[in-house]
Protein backbone atom coordinates (compact mmCIF):
# COMPACT_ATOMS: atom_id res chain seq x y z
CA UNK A 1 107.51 107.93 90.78
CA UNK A 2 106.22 104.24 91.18
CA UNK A 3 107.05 103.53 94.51
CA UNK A 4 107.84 105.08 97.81
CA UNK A 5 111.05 104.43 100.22
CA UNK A 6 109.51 103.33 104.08
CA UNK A 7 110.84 107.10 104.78
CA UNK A 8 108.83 108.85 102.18
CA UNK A 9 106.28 106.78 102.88
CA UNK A 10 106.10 107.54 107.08
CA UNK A 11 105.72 111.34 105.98
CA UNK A 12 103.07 110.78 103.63
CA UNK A 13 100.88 108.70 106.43
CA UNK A 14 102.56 111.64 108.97
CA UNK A 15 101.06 114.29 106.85
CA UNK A 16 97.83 112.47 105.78
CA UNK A 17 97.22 111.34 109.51
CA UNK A 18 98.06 115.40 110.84
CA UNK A 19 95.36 116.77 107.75
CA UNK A 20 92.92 114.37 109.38
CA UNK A 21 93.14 115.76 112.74
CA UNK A 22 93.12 118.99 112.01
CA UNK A 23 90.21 118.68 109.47
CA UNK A 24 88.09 115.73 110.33
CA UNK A 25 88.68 114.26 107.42
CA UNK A 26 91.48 112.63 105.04
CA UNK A 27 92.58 114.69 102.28
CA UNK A 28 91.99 114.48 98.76
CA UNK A 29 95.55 113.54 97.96
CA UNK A 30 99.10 113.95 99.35
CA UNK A 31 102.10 115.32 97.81
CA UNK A 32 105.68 113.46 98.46
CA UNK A 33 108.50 115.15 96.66
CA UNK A 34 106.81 116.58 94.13
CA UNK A 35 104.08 114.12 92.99
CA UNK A 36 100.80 114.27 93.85
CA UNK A 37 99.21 110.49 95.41
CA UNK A 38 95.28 109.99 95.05
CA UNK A 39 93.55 109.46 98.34
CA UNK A 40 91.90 105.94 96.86
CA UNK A 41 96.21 104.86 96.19
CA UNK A 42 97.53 105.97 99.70
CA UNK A 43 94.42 104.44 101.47
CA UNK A 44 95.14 101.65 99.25
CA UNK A 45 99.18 101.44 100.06
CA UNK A 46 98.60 101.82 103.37
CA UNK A 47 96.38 98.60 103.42
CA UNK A 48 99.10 96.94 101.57
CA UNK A 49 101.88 97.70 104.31
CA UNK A 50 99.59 96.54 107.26
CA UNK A 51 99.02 93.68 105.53
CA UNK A 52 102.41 93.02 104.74
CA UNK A 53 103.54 93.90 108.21
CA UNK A 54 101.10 91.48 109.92
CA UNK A 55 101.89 88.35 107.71
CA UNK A 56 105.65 89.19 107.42
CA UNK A 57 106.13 91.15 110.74
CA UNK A 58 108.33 93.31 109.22
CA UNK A 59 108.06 96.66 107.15
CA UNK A 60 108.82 96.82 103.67
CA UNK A 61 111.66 98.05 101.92
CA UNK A 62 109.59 100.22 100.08
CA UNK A 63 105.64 100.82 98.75
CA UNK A 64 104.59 100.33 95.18
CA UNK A 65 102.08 103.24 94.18
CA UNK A 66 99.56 100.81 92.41
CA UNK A 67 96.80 101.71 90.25
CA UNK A 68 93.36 100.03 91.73
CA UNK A 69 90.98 99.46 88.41
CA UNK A 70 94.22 100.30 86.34
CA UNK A 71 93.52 104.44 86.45
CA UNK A 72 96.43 106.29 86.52
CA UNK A 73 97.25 107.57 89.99
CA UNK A 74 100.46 109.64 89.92
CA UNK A 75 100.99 112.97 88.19
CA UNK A 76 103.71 115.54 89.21
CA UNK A 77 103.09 118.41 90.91
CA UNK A 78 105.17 121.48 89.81
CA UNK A 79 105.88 123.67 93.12
């Protein structure tokens, strides 16, 4: 998976932002239909949507999973 729809992507900040306040802290990654996201690439994505949002004031169709530092970020996650 490269990129996330603006659905899959709500869940994953749902789920990441629920982890946090249960646990104090973010988790390590987050799984979104089966593949497993870094927590360096979501916090990373999610900078890039509220950045996007504030100069285009609009969401985006949907969220590239970049690397940062070109590492390989995305591996699947066999449930």
């Amino acid at each position: 998976m490269e990129s996330l729809t603006l659905e899959q992507y709500r869940r994953m900040v749902d789920k990441v932002l629920e982890f946090k306040r249960l646990n104090g802290d973010l988790p390590e990654y987050a799984v979104v239909d089966g593949c497993r996201i870094k927590r360096r690439e979501y916090i990373d994505m999610i900078e890039r949507v509220n950045k996007f949002f504030l100069e285009m004031g609009r969401n985006p169709g949907s969220v590239d999973i970049g690397p940062i530092d070109d590492v390989p970020l995305v591996e699947k996650v066999f449930i």
